[in-house]
PDB file of N, CA and C in Angstrom:
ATOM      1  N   UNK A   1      -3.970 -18.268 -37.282  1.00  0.00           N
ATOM      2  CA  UNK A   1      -3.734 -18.411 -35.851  1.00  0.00           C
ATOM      3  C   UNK A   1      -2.249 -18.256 -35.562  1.00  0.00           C
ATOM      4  N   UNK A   2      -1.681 -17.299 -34.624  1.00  0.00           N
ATOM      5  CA  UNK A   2      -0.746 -17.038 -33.942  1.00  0.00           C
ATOM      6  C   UNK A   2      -0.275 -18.474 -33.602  1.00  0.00           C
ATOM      7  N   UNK A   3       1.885 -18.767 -33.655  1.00  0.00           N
ATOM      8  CA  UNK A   3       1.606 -20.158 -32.976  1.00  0.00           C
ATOM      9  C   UNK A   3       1.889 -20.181 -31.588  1.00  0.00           C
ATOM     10  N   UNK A   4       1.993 -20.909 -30.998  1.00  0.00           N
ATOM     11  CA  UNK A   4       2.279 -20.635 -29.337  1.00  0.00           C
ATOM     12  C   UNK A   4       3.507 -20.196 -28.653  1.00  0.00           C
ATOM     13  N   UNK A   5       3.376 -19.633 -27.597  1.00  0.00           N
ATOM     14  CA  UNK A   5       4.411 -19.239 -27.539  1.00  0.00           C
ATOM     15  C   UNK A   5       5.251 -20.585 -26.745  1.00  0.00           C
ATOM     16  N   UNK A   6       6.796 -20.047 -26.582  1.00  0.00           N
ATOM     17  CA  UNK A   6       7.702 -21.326 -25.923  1.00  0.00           C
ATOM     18  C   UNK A   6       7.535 -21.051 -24.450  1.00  0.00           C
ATOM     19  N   UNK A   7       7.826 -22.445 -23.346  1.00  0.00           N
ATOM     20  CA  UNK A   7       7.973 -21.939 -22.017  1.00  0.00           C
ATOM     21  C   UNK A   7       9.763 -21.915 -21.878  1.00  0.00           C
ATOM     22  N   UNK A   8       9.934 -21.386 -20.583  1.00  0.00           N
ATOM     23  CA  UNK A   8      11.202 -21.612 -20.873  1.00  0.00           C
ATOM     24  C   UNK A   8      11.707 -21.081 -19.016  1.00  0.00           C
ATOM     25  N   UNK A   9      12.027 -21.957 -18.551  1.00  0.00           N
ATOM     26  CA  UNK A   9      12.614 -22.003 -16.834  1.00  0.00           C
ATOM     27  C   UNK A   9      13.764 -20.990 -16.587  1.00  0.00           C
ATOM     28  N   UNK A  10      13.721 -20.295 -15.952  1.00  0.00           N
ATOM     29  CA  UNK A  10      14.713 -19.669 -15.059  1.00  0.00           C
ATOM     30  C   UNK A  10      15.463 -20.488 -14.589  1.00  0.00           C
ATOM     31  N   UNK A  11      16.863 -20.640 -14.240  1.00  0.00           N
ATOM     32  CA  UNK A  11      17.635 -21.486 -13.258  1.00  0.00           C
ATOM     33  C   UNK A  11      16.842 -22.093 -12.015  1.00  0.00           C
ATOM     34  N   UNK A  12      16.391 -20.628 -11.072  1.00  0.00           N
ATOM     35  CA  UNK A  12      15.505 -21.486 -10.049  1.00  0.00           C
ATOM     36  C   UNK A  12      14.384 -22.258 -10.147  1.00  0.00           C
ATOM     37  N   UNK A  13      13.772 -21.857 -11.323  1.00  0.00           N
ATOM     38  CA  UNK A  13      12.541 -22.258 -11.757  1.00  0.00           C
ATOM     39  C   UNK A  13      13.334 -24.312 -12.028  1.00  0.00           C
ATOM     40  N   UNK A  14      14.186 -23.938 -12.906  1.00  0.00           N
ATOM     41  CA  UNK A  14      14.837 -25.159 -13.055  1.00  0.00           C
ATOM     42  C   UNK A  14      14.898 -26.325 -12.456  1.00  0.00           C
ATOM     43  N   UNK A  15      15.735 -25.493 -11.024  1.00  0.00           N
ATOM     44  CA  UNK A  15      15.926 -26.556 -10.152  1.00  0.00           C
ATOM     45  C   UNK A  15      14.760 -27.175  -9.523  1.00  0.00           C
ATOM     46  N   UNK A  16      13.857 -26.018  -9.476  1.00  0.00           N
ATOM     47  CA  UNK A  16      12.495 -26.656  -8.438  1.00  0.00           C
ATOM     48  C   UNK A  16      11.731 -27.632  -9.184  1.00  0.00           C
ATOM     49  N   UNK A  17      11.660 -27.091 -10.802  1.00  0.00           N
ATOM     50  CA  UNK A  17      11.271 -28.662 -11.843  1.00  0.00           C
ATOM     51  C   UNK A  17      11.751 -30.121 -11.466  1.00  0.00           C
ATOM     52  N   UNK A  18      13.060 -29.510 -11.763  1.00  0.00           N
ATOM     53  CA  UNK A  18      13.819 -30.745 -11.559  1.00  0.00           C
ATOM     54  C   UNK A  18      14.145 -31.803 -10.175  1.00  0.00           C
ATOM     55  N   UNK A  19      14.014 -30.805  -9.066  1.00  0.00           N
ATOM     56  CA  UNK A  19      13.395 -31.772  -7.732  1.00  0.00           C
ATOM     57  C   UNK A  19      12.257 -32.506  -7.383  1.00  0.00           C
ATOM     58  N   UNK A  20      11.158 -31.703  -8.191  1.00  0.00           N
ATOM     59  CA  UNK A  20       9.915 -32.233  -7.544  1.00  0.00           C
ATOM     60  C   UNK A  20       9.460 -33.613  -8.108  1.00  0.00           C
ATOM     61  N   UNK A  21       8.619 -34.088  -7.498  1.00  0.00           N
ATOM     62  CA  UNK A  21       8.425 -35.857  -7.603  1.00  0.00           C
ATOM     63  C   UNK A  21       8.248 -36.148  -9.284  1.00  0.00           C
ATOM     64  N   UNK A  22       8.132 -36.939  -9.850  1.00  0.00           N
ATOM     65  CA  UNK A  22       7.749 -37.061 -11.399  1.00  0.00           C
ATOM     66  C   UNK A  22       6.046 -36.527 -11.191  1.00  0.00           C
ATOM     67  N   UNK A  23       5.085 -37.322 -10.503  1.00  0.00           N
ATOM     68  CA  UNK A  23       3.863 -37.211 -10.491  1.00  0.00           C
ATOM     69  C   UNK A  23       3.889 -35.197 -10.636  1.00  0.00           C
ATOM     70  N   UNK A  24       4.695 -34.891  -9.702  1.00  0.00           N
ATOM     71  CA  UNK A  24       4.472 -33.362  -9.490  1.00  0.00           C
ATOM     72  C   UNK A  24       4.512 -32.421 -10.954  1.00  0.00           C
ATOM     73  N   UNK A  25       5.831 -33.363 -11.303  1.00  0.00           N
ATOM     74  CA  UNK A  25       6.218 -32.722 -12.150  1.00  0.00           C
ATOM     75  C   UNK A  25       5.537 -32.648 -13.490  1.00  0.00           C
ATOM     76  N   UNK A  26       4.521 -33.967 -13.539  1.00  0.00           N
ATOM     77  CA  UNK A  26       3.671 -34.386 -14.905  1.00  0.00           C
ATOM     78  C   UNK A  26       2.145 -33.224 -14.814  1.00  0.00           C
ATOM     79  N   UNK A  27       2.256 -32.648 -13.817  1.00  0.00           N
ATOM     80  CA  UNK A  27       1.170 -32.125 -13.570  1.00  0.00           C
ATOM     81  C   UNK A  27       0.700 -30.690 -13.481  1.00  0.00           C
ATOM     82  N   UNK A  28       2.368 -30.255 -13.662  1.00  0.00           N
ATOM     83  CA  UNK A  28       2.877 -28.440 -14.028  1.00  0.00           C
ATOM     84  C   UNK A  28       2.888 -28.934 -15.200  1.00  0.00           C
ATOM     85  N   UNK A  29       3.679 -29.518 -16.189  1.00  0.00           N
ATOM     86  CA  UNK A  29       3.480 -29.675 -17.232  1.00  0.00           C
ATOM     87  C   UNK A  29       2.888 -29.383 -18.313  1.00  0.00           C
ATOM     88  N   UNK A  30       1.497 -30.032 -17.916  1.00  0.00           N
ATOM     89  CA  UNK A  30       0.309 -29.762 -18.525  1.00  0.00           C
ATOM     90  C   UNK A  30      -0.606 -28.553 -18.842  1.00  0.00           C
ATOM     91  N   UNK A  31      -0.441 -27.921 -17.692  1.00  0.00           N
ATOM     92  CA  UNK A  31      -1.417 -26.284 -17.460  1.00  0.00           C
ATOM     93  C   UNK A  31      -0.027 -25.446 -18.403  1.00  0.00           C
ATOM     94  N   UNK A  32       1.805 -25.627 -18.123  1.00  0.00           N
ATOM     95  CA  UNK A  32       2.029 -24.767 -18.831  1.00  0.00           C
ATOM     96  C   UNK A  32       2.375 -24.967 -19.720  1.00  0.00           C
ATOM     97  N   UNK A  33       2.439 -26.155 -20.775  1.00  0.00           N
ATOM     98  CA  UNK A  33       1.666 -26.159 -22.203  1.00  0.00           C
ATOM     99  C   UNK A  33       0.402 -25.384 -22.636  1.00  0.00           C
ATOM    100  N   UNK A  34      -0.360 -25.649 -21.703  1.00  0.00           N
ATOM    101  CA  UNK A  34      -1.833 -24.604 -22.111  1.00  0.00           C
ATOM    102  C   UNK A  34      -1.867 -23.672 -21.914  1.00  0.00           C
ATOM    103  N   UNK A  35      -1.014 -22.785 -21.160  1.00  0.00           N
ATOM    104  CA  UNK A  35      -0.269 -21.793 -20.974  1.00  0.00           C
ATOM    105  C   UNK A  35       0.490 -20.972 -21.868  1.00  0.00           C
ATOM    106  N   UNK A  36       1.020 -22.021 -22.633  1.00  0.00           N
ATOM    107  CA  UNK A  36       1.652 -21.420 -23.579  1.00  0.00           C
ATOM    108  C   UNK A  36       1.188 -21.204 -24.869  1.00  0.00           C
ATOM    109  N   UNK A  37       0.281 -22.073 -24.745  1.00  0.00           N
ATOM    110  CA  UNK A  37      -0.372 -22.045 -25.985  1.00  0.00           C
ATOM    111  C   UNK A  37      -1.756 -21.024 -26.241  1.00  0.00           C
ATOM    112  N   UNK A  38      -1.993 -20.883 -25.115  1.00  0.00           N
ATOM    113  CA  UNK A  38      -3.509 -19.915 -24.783  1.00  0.00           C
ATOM    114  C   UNK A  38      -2.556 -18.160 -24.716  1.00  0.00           C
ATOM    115  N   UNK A  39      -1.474 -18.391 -24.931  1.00  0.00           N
ATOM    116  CA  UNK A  39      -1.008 -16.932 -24.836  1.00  0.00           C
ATOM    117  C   UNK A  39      -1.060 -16.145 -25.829  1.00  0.00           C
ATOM    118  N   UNK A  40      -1.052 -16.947 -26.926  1.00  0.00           N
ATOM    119  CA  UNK A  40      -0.943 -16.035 -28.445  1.00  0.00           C
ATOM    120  C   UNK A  40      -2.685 -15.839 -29.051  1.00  0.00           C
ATOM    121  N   UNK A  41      -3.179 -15.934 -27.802  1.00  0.00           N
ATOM    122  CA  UNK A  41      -4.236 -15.842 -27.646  1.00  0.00           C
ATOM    123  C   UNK A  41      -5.262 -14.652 -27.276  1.00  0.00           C
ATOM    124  N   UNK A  42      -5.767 -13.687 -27.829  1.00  0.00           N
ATOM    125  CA  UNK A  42      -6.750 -11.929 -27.084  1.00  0.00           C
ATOM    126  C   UNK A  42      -7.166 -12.870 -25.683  1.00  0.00           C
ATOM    127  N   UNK A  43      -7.206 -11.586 -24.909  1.00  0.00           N
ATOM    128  CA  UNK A  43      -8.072 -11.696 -23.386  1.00  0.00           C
ATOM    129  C   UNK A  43      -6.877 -12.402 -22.679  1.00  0.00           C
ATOM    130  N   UNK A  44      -7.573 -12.619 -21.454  1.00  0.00           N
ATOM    131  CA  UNK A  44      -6.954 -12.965 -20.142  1.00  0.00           C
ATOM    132  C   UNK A  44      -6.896 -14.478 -20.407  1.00  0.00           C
ATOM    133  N   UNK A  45      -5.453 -14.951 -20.065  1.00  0.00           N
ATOM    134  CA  UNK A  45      -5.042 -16.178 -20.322  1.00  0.00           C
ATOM    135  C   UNK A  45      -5.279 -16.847 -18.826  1.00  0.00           C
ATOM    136  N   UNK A  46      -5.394 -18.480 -18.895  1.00  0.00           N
ATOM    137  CA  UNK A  46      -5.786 -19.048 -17.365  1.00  0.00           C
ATOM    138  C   UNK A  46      -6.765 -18.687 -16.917  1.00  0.00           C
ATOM    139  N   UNK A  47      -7.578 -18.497 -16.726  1.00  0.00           N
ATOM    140  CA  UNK A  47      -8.798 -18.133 -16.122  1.00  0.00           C
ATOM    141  C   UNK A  47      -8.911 -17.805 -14.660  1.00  0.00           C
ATOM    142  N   UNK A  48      -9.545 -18.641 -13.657  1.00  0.00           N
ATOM    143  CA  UNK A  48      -9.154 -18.671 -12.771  1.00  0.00           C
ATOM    144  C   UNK A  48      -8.007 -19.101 -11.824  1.00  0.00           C
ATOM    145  N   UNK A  49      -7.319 -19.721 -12.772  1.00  0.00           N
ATOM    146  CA  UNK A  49      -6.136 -20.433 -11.772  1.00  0.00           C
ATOM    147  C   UNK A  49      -5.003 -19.249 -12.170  1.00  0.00           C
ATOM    148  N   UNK A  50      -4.916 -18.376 -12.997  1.00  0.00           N
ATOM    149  CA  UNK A  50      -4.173 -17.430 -12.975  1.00  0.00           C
ATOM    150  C   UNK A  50      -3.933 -16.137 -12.111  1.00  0.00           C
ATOM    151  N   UNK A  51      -3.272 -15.662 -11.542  1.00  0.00           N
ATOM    152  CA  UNK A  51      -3.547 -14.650 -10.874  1.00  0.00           C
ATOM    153  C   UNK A  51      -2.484 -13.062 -11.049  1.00  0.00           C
ATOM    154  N   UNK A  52      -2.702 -12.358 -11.166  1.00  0.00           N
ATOM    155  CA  UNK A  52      -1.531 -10.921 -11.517  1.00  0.00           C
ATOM    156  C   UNK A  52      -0.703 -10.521 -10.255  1.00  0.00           C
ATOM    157  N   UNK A  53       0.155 -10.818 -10.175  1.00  0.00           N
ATOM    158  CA  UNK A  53       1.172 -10.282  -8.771  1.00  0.00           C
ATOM    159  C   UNK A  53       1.783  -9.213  -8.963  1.00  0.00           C
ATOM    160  N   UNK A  54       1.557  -8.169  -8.369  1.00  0.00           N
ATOM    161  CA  UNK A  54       2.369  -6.657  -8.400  1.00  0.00           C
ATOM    162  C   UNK A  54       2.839  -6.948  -7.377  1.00  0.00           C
ATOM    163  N   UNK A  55       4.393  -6.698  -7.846  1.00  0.00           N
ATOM    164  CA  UNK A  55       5.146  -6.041  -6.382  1.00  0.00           C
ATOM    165  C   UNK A  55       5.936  -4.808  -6.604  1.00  0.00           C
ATOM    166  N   UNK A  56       6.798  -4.275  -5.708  1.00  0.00           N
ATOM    167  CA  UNK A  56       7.400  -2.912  -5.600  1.00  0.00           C
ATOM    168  C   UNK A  56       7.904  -3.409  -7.158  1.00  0.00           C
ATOM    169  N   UNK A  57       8.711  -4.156  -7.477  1.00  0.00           N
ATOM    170  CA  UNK A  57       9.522  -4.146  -8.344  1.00  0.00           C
ATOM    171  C   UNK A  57       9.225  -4.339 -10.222  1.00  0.00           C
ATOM    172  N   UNK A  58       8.518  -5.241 -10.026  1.00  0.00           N
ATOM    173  CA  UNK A  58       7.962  -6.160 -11.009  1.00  0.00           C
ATOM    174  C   UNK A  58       6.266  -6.997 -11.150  1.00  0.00           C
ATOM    175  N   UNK A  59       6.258  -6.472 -12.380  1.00  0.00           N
ATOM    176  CA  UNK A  59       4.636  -7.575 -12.256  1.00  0.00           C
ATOM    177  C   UNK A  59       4.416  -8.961 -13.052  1.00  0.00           C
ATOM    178  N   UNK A  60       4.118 -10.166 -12.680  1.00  0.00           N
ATOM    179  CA  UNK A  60       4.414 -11.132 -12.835  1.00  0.00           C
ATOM    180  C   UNK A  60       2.479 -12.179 -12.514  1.00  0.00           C
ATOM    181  N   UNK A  61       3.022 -13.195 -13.005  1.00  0.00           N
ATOM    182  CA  UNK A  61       1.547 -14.130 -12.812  1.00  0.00           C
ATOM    183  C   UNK A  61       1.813 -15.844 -12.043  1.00  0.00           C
ATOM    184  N   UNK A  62       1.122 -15.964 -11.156  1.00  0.00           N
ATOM    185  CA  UNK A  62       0.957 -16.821 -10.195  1.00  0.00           C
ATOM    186  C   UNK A  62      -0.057 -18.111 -11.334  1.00  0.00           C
ATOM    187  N   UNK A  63       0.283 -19.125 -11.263  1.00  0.00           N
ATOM    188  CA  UNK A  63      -0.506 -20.164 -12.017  1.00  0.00           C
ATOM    189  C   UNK A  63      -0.562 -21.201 -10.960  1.00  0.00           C
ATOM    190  N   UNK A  64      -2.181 -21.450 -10.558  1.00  0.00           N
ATOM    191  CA  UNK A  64      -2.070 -22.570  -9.253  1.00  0.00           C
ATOM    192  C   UNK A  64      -2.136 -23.581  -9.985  1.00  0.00           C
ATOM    193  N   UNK A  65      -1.090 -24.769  -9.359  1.00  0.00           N
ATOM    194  CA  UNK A  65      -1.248 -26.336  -9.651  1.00  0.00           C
ATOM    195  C   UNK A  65      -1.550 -27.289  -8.756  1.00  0.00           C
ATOM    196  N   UNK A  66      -2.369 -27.322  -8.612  1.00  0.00           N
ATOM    197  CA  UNK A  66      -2.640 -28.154  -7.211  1.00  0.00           C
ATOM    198  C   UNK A  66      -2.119 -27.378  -5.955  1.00  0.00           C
ATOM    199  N   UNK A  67      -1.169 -28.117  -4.897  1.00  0.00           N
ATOM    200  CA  UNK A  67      -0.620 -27.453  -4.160  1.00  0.00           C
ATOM    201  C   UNK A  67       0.796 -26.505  -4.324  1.00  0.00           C
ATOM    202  N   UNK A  68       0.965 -26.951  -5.896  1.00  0.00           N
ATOM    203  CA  UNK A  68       2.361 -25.963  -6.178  1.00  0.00           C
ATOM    204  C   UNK A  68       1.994 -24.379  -6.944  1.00  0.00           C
ATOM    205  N   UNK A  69       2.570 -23.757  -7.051  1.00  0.00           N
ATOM    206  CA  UNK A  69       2.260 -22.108  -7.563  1.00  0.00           C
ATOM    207  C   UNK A  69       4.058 -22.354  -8.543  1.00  0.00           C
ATOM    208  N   UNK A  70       3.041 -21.810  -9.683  1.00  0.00           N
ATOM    209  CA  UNK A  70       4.028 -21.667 -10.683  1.00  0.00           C
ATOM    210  C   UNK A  70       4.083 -19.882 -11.036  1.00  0.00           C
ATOM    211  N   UNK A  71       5.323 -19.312 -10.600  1.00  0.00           N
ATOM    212  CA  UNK A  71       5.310 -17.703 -11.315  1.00  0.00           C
ATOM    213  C   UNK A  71       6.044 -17.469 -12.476  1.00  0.00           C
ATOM    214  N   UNK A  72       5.317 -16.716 -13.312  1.00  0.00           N
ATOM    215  CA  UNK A  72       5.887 -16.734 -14.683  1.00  0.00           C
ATOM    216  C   UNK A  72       5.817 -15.559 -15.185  1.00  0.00           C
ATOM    217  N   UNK A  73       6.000 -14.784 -16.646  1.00  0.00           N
ATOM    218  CA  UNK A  73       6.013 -13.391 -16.903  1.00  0.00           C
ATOM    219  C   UNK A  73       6.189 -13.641 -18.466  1.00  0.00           C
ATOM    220  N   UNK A  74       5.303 -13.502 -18.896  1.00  0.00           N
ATOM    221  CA  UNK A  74       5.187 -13.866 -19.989  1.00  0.00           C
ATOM    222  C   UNK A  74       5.670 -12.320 -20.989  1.00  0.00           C
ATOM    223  N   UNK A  75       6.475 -12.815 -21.740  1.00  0.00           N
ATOM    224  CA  UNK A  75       7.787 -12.088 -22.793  1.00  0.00           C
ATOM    225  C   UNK A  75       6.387 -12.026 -24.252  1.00  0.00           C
ATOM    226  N   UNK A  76       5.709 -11.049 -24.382  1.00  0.00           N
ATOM    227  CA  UNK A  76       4.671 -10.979 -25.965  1.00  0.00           C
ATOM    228  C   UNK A  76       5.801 -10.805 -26.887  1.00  0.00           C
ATOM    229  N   UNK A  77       6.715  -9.608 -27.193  1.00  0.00           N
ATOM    230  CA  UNK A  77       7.753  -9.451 -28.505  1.00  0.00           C
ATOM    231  C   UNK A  77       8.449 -10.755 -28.608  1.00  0.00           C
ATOM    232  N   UNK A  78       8.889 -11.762 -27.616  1.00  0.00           N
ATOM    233  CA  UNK A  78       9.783 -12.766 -28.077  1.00  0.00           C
ATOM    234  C   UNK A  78       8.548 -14.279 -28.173  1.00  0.00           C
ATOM    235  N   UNK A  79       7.855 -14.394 -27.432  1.00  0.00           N
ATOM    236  CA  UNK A  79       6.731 -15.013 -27.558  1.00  0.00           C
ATOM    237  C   UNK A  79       7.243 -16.023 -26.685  1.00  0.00           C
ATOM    238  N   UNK A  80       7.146 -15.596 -25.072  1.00  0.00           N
ATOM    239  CA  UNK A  80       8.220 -16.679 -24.568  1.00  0.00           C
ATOM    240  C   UNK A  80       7.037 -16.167 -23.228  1.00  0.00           C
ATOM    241  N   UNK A  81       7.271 -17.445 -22.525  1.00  0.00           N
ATOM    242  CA  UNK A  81       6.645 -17.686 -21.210  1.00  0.00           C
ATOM    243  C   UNK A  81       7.928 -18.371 -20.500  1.00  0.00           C
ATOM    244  N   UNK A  82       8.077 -17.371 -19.509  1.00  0.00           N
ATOM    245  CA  UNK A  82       9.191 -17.204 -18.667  1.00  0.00           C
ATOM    246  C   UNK A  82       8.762 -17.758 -17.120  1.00  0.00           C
ATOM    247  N   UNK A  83       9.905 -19.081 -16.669  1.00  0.00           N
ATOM    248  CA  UNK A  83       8.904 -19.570 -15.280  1.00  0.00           C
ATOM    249  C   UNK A  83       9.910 -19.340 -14.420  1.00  0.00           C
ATOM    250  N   UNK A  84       9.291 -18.060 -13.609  1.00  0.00           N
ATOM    251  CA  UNK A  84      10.644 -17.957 -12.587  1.00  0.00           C
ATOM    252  C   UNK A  84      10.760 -18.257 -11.030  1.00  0.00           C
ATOM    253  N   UNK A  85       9.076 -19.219 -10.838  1.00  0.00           N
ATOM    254  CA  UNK A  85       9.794 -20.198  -9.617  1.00  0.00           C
ATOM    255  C   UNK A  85       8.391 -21.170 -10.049  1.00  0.00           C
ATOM    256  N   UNK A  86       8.932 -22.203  -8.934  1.00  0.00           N
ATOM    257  CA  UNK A  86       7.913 -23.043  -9.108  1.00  0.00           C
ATOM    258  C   UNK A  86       8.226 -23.478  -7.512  1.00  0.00           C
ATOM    259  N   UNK A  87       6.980 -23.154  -6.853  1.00  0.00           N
ATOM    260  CA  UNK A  87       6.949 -23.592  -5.008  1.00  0.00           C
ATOM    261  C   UNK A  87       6.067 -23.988  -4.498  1.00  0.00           C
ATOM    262  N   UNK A  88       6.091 -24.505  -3.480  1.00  0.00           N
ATOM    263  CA  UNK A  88       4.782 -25.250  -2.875  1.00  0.00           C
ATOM    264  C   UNK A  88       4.270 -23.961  -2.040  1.00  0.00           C
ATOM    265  N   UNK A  89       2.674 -24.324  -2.490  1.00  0.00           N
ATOM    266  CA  UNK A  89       1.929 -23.266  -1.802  1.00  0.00           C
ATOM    267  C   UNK A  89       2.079 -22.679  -0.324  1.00  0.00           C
ATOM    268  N   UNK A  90       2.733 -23.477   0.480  1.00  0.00           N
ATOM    269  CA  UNK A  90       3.154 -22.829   1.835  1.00  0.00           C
ATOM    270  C   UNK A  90       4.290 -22.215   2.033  1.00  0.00           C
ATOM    271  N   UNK A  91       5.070 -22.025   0.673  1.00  0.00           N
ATOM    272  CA  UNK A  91       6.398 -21.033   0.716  1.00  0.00           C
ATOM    273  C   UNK A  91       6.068 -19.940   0.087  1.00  0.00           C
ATOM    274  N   UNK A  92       5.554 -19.761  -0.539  1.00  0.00           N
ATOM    275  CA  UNK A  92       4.648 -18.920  -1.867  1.00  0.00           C
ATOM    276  C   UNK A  92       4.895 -17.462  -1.245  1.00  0.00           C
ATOM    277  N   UNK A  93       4.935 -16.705   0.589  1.00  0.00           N
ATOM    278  CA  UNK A  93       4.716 -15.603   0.908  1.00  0.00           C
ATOM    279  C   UNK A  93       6.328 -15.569   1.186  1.00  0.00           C
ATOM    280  N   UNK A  94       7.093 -16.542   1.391  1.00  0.00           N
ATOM    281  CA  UNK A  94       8.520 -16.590   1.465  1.00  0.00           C
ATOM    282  C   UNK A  94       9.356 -16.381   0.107  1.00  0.00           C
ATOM    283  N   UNK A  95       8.547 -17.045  -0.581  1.00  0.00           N
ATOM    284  CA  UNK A  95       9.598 -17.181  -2.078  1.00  0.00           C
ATOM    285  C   UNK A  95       9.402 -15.582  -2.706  1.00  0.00           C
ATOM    286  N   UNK A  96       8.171 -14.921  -2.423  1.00  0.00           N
ATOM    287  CA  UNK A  96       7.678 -13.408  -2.630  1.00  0.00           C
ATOM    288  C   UNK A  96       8.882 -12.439  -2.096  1.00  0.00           C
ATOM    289  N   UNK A  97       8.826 -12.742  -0.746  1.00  0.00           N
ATOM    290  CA  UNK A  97       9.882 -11.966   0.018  1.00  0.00           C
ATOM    291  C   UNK A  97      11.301 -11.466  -0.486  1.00  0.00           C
ATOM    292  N   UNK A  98      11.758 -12.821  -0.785  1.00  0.00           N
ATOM    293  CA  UNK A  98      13.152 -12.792  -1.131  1.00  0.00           C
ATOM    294  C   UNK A  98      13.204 -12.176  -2.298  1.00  0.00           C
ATOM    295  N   UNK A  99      12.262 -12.385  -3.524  1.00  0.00           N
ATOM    296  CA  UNK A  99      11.970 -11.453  -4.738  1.00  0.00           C
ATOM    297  C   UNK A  99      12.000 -10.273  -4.451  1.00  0.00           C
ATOM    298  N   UNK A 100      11.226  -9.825  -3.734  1.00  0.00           N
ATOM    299  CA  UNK A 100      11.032  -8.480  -3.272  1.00  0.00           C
ATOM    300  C   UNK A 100      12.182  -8.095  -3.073  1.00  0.00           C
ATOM    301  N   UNK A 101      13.066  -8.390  -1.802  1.00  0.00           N
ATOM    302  CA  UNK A 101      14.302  -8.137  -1.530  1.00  0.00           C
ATOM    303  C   UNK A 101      15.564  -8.130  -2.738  1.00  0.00           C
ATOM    304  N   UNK A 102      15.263  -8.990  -3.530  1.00  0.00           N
ATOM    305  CA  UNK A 102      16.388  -9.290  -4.528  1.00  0.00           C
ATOM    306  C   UNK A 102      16.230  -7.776  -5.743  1.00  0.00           C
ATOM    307  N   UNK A 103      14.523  -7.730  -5.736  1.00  0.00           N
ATOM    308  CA  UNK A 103      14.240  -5.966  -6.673  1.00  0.00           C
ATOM    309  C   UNK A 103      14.954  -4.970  -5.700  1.00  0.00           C
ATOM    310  N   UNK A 104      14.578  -5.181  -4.825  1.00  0.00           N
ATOM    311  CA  UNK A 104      14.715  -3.378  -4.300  1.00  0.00           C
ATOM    312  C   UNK A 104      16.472  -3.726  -3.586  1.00  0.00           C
ATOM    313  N   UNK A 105      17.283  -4.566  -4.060  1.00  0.00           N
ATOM    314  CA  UNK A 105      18.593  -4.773  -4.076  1.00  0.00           C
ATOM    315  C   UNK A 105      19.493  -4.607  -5.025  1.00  0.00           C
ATOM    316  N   UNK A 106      18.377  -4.353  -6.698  1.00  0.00           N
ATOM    317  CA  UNK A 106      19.069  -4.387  -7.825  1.00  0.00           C
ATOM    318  C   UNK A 106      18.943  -2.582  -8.203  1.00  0.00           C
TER     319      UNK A 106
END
């Protein structure tokens, strides 16, 4: 058995960890441990709470946690699960935007 891969926060991803309530925070936690660990894994990782986000720029995966959305992009050659925001579901078409804007800026 493959071993799992590591997670590992973006700065923004960071900060939004690091604000949200403890309860919030005990509760991303969990899915991306299993996350990380279900990656070194054949087939589609997350099941339903996973989702594939294409945008102009980049393609990336949405992980629902309750009311927060975790986006991540998981690295196979380094074996790394990359979390590059973590937002509450009613910013989720905002936090997209500015991504968007920040690709087609680079």
């Amino acid at each position: 058995m493959t071993s799992p891969s590591r997670v590992e926060l973006g700065p923004a991803a960071a900060r939004a960890f690091r604000d949200l309530p403890l309860e919030a925070r005990s509760r991303v936690r969990g899915p991306l441990g299993r996350l990380a660990r279900d990656a070194a894994q054949p087939g589609r990782i997350g099941g339903k709470t996973v989702k594939t986000i294409q945008g102009t720029g980049d393609t990336f995966d949405r992980l629902r946690v309750g009311d927060r959305r975790v986006m991540d992009e998981a690295i196979a050659h380094d074996r790394v699960i990359l979390v590059l925001g973590i937002v509450h579901r009613g910013d989720l078409e905002r936090w997209l935007r500015n991504r968007q804007g920040k690709a087609g800026a680079a």
